[in-house]
PDB file of N, CA and C in Angstrom:
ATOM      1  N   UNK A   1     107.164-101.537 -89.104  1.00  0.00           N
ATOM      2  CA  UNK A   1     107.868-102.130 -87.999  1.00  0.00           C
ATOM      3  C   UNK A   1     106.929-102.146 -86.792  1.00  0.00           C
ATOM      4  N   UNK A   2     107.094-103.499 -86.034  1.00  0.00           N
ATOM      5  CA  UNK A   2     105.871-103.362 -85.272  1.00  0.00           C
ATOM      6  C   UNK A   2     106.502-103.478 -83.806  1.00  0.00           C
ATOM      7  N   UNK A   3     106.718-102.731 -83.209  1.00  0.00           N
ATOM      8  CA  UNK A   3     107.473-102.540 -81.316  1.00  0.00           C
ATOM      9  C   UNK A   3     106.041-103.399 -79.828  1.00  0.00           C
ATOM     10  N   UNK A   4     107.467-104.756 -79.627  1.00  0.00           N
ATOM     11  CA  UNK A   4     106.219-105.011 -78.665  1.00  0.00           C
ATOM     12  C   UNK A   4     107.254-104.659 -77.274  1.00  0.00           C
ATOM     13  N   UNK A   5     106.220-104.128 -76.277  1.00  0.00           N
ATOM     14  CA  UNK A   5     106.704-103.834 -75.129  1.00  0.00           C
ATOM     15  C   UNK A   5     106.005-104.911 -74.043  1.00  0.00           C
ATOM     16  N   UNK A   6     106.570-105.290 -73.526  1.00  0.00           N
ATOM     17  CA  UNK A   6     106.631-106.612 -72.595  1.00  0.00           C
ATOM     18  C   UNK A   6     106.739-105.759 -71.300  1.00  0.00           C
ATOM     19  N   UNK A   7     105.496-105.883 -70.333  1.00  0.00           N
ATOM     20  CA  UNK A   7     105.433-105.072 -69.072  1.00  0.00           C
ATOM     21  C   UNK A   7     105.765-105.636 -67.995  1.00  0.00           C
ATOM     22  N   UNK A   8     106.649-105.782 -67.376  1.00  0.00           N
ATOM     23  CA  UNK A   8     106.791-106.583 -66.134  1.00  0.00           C
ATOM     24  C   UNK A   8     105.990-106.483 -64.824  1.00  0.00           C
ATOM     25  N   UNK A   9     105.146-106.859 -64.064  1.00  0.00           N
ATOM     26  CA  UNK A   9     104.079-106.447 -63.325  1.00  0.00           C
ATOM     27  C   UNK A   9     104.795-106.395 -62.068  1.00  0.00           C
ATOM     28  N   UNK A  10     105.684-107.190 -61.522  1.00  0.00           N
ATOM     29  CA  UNK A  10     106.372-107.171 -60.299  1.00  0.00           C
ATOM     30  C   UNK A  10     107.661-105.790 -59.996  1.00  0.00           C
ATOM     31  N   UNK A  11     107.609-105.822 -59.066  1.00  0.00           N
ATOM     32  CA  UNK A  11     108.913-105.083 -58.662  1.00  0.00           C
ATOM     33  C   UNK A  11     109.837-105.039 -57.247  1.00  0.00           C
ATOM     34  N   UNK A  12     110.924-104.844 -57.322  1.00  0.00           N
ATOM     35  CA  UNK A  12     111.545-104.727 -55.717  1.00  0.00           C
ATOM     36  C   UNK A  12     111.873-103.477 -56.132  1.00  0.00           C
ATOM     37  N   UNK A  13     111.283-102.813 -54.816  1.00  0.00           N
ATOM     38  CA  UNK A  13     111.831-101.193 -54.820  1.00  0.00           C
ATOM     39  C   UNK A  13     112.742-100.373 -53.679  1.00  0.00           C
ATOM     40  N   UNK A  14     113.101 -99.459 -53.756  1.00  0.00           N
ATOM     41  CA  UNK A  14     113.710 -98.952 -52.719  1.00  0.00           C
ATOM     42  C   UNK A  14     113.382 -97.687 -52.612  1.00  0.00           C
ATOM     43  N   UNK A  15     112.871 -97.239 -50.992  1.00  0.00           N
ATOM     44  CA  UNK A  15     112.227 -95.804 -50.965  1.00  0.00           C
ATOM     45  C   UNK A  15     113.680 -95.342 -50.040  1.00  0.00           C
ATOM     46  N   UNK A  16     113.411 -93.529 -50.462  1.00  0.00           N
ATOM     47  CA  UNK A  16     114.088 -92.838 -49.284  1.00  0.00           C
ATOM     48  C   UNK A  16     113.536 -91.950 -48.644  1.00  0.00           C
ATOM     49  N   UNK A  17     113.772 -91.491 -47.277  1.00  0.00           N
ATOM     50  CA  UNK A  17     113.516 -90.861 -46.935  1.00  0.00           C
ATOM     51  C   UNK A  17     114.359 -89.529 -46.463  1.00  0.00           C
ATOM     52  N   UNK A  18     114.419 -87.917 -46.705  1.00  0.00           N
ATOM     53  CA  UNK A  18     115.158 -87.296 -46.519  1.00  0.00           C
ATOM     54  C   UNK A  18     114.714 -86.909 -45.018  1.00  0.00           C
ATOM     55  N   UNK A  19     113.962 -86.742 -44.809  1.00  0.00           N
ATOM     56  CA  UNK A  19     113.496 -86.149 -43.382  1.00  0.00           C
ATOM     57  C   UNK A  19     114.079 -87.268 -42.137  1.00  0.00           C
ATOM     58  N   UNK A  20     113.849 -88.204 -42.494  1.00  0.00           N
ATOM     59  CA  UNK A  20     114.198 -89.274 -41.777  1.00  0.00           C
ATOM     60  C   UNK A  20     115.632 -89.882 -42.123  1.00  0.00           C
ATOM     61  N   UNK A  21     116.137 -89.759 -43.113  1.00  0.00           N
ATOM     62  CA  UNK A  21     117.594 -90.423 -43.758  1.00  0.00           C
ATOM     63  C   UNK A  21     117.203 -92.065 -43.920  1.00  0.00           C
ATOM     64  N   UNK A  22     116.671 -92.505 -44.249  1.00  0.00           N
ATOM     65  CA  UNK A  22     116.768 -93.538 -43.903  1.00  0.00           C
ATOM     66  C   UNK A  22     115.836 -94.657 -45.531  1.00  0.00           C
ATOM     67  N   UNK A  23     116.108 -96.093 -45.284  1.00  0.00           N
ATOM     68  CA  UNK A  23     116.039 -96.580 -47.047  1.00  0.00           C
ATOM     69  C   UNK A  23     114.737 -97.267 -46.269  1.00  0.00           C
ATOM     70  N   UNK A  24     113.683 -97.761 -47.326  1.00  0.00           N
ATOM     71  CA  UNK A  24     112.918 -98.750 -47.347  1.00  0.00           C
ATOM     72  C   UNK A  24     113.227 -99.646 -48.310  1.00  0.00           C
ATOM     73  N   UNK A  25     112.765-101.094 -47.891  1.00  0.00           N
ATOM     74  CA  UNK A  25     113.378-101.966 -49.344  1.00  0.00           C
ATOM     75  C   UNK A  25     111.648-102.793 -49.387  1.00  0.00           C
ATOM     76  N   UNK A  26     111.082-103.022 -50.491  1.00  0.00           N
ATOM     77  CA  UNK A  26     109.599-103.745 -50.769  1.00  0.00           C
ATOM     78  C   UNK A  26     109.962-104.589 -52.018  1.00  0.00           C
ATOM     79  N   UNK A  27     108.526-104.675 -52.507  1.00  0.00           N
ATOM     80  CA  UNK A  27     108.275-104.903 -53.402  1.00  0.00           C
ATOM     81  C   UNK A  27     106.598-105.264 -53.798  1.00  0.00           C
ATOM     82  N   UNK A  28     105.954-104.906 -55.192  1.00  0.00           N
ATOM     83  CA  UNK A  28     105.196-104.491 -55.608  1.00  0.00           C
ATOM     84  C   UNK A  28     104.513-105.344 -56.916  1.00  0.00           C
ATOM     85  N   UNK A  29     103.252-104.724 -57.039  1.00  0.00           N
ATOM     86  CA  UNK A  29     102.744-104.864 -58.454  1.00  0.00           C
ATOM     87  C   UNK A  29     102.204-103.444 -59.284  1.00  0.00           C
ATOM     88  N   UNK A  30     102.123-102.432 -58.259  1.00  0.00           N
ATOM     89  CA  UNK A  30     102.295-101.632 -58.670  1.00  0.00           C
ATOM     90  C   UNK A  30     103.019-100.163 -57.855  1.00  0.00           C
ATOM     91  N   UNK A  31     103.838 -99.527 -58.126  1.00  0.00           N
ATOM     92  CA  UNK A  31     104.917 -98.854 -57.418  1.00  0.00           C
ATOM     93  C   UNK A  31     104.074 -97.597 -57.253  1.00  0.00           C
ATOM     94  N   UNK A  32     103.451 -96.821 -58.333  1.00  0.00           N
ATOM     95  CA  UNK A  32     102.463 -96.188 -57.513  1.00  0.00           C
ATOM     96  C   UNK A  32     101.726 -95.354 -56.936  1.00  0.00           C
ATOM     97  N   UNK A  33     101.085 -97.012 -56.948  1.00  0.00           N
ATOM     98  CA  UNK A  33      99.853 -96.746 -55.559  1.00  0.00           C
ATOM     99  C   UNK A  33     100.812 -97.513 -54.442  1.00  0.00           C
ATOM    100  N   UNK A  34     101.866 -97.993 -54.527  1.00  0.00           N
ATOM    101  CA  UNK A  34     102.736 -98.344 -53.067  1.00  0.00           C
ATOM    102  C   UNK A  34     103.121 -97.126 -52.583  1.00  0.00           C
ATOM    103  N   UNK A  35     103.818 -96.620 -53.302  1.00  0.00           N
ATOM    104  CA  UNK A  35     103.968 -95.199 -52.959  1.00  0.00           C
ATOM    105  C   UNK A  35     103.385 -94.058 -51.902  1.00  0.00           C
ATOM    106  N   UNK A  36     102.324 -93.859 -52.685  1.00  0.00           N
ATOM    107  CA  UNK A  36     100.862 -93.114 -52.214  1.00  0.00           C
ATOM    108  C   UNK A  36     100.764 -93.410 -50.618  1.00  0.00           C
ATOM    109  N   UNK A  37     100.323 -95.554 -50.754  1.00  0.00           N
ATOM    110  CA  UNK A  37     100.405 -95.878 -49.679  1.00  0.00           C
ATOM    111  C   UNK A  37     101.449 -95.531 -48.227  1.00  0.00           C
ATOM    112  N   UNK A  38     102.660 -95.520 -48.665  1.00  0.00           N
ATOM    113  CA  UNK A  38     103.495 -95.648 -47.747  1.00  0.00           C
ATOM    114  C   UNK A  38     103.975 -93.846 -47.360  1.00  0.00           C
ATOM    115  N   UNK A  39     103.459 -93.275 -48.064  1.00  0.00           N
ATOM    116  CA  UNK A  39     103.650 -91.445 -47.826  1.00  0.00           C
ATOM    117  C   UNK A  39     102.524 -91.285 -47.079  1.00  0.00           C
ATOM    118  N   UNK A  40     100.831 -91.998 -47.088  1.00  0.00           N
ATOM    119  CA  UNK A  40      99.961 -91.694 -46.748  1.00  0.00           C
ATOM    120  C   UNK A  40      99.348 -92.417 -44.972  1.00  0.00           C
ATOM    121  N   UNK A  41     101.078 -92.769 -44.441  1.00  0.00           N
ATOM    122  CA  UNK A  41     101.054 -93.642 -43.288  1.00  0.00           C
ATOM    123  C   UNK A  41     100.234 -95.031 -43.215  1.00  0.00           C
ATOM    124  N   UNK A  42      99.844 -95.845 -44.242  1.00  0.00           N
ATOM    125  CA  UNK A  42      99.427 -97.228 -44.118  1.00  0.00           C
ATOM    126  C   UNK A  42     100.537 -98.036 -43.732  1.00  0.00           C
ATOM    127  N   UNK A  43     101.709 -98.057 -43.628  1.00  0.00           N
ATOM    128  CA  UNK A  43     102.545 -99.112 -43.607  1.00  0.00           C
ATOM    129  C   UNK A  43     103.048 -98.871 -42.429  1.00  0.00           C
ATOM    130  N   UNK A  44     103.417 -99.454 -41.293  1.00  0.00           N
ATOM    131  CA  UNK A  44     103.749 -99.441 -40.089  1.00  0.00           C
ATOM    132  C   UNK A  44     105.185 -98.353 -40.311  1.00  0.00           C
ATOM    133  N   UNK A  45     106.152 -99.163 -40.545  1.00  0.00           N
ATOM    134  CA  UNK A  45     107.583 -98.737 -40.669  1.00  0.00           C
ATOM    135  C   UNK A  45     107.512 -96.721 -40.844  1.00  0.00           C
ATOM    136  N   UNK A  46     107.000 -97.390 -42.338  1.00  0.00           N
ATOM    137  CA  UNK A  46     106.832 -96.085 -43.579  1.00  0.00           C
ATOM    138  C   UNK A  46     106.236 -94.385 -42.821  1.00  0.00           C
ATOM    139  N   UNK A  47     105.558 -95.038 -41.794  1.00  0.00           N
ATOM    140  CA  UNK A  47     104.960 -94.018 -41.374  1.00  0.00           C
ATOM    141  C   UNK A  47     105.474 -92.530 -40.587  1.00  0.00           C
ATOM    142  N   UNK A  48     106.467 -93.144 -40.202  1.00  0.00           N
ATOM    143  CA  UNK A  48     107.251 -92.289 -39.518  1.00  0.00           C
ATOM    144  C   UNK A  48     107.706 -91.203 -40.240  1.00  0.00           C
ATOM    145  N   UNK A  49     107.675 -91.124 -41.880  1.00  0.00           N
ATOM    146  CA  UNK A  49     107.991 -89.578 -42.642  1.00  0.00           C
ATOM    147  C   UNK A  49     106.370 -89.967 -43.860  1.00  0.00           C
ATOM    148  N   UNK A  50     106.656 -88.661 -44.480  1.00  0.00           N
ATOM    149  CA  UNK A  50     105.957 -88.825 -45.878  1.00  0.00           C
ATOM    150  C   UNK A  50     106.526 -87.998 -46.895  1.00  0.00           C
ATOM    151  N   UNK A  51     107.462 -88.075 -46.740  1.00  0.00           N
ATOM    152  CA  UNK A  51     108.132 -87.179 -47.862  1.00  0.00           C
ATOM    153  C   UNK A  51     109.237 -88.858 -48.337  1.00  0.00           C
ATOM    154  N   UNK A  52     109.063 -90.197 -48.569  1.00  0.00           N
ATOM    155  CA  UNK A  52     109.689 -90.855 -49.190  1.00  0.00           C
ATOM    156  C   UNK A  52     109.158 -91.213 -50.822  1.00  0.00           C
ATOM    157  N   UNK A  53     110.695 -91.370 -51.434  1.00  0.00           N
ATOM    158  CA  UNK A  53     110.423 -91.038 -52.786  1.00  0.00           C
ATOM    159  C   UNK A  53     111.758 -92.560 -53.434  1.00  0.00           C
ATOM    160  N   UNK A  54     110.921 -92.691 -54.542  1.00  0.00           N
ATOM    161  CA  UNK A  54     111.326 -93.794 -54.733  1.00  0.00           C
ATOM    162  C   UNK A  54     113.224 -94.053 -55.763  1.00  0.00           C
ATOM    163  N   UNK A  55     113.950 -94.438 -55.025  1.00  0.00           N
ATOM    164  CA  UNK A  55     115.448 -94.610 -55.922  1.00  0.00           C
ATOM    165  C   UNK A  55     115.505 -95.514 -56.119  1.00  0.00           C
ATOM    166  N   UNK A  56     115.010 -96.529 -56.449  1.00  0.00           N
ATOM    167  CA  UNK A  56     115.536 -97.798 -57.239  1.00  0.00           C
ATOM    168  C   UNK A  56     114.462 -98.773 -56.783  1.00  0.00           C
ATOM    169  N   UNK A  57     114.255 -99.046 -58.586  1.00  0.00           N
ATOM    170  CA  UNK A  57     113.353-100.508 -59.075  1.00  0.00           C
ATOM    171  C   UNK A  57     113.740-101.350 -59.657  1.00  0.00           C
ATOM    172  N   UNK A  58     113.542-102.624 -59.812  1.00  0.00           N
ATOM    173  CA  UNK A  58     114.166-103.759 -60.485  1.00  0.00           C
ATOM    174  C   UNK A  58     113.038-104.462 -60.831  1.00  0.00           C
ATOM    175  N   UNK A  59     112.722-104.609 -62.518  1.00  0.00           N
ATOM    176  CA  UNK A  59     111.068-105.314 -62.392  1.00  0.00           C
ATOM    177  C   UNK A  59     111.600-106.526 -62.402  1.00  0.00           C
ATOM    178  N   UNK A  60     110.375-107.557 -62.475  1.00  0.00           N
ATOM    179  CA  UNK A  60     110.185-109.156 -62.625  1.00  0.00           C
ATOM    180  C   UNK A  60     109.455-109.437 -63.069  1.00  0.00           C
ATOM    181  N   UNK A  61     109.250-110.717 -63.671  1.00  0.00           N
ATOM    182  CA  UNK A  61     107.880-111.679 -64.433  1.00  0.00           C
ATOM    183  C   UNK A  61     107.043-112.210 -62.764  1.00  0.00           C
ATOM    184  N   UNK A  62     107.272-112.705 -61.932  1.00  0.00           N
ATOM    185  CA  UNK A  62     106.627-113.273 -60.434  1.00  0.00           C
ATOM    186  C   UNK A  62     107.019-112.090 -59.623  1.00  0.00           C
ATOM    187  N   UNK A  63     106.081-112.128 -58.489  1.00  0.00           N
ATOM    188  CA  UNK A  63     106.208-111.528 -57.352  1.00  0.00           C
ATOM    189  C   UNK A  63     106.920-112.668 -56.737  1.00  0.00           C
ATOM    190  N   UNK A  64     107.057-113.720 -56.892  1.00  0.00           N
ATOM    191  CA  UNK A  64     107.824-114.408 -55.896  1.00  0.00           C
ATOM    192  C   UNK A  64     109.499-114.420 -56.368  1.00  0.00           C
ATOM    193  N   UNK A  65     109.613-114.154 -57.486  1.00  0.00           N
ATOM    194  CA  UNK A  65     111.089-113.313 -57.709  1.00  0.00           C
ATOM    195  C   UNK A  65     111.231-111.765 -57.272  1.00  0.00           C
ATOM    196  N   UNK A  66     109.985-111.057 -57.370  1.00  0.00           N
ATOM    197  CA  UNK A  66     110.655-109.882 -56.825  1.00  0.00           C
ATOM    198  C   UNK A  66     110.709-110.108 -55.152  1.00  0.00           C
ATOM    199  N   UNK A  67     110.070-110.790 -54.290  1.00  0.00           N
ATOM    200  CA  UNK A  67     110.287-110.987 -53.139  1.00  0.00           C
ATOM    201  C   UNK A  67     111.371-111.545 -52.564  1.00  0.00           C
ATOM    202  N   UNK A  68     111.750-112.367 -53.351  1.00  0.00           N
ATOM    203  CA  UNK A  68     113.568-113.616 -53.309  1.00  0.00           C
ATOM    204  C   UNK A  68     114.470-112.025 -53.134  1.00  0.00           C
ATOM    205  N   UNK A  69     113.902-111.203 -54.083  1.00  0.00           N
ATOM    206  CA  UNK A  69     115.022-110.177 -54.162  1.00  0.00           C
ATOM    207  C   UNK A  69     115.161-109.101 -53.764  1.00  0.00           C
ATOM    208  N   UNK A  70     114.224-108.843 -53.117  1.00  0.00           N
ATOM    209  CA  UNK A  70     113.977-107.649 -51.488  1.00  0.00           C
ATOM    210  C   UNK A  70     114.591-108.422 -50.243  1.00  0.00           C
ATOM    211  N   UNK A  71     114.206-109.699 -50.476  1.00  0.00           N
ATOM    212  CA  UNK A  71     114.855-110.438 -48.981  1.00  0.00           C
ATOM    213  C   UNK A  71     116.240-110.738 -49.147  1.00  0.00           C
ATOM    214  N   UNK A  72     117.096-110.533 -50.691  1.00  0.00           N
ATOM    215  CA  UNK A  72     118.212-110.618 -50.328  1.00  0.00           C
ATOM    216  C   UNK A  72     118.625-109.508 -50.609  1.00  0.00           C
ATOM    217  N   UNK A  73     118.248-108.453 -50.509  1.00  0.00           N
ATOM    218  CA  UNK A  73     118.740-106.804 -50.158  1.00  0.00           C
ATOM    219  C   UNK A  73     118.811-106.667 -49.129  1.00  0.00           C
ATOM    220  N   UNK A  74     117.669-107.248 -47.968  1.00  0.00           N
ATOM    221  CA  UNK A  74     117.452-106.873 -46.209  1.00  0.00           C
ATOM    222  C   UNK A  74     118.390-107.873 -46.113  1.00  0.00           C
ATOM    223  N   UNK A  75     118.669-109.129 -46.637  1.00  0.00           N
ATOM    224  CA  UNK A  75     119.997-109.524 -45.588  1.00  0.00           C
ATOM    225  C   UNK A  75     121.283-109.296 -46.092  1.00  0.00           C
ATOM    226  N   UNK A  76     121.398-108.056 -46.472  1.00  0.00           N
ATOM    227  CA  UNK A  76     122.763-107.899 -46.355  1.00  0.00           C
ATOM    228  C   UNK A  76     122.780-107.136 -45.483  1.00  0.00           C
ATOM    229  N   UNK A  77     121.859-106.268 -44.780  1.00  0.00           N
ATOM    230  CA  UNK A  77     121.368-105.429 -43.872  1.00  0.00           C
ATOM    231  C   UNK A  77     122.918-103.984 -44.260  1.00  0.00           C
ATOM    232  N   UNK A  78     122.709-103.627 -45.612  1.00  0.00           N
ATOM    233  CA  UNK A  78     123.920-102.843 -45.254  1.00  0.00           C
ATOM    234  C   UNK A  78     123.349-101.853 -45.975  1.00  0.00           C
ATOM    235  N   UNK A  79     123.590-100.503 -45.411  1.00  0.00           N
ATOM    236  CA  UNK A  79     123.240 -99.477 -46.021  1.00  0.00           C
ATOM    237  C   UNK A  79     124.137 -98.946 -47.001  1.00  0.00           C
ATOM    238  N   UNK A  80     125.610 -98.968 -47.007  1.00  0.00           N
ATOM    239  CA  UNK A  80     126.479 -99.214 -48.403  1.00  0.00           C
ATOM    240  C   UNK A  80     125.859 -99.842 -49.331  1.00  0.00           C
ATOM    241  N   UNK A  81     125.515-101.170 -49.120  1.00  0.00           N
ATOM    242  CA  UNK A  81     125.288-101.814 -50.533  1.00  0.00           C
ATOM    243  C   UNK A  81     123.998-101.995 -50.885  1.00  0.00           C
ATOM    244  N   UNK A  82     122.727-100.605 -50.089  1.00  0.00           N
ATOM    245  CA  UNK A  82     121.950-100.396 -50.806  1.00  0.00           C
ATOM    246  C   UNK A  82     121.854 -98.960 -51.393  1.00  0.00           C
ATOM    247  N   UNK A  83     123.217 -98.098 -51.359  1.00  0.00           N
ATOM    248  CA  UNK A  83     123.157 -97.137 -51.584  1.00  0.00           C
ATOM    249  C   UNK A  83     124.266 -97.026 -52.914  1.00  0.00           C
ATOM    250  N   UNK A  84     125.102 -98.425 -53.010  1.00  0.00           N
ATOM    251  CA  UNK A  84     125.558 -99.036 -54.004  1.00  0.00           C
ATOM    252  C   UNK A  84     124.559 -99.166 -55.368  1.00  0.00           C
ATOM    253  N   UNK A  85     123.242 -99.957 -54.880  1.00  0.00           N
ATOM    254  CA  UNK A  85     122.077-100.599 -55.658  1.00  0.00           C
ATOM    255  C   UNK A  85     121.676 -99.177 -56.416  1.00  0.00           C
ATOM    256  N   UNK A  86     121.447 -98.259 -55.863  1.00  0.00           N
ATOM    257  CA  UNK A  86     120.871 -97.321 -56.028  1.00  0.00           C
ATOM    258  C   UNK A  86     122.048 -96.028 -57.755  1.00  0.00           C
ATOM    259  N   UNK A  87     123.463 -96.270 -57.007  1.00  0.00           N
ATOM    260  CA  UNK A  87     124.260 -95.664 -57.807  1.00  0.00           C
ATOM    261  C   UNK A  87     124.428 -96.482 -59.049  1.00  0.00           C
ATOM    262  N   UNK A  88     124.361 -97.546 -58.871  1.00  0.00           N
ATOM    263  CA  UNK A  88     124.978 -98.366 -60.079  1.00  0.00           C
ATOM    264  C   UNK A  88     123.579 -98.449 -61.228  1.00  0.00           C
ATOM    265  N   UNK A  89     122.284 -98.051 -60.622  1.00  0.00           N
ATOM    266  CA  UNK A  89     121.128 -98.125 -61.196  1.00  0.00           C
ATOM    267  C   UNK A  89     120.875 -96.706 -61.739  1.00  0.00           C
ATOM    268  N   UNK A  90     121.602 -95.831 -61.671  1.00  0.00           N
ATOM    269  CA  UNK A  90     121.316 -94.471 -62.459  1.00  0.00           C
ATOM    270  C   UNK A  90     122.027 -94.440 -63.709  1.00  0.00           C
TER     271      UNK A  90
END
């Protein structure tokens, strides 16, 4: 039996932060070294803690689908229904 695994390179992710309370919403090609990045103060926002850790990914075949789908997470601008995203994904 021969198992093929199909890797999706894109992603929309969602970071948290406990120190700060607060969600990040992105997206990626690889989660990471985004990660790394955004604990290690490169990202404007991100910088303000480094203890964020990642709750929820959604891969894709395009980055321009995982981007369609970070931008319609930020406009719902609601922290319910990204803390929704997050429960329904465990």
């Amino acid at each position: 039996m021969i198992f093929l695994f199909v890797e999706m390179p894109f992603c929309t992710y969602i970071l948290y932060s406990m120190s700060i309370d607060k969600f990040y919403v992105g997206h990626t090609e690889d989660i990471n070294v985004r990660l790394q990045q955004h604990n290690s103060g490169i990202s404007k926002y991100t910088a303000k803690a480094t203890d964020w850790i990642v709750v929820f990914t959604q891969n894709f075949d395009t980055r321009v689908e995982a981007r369609n789908r970070e931008m319609s997470i930020k406009k719902m601008k609601s922290r319910k229904y990204i803390e929704s995203l997050i429960t329904t994904n465990q």
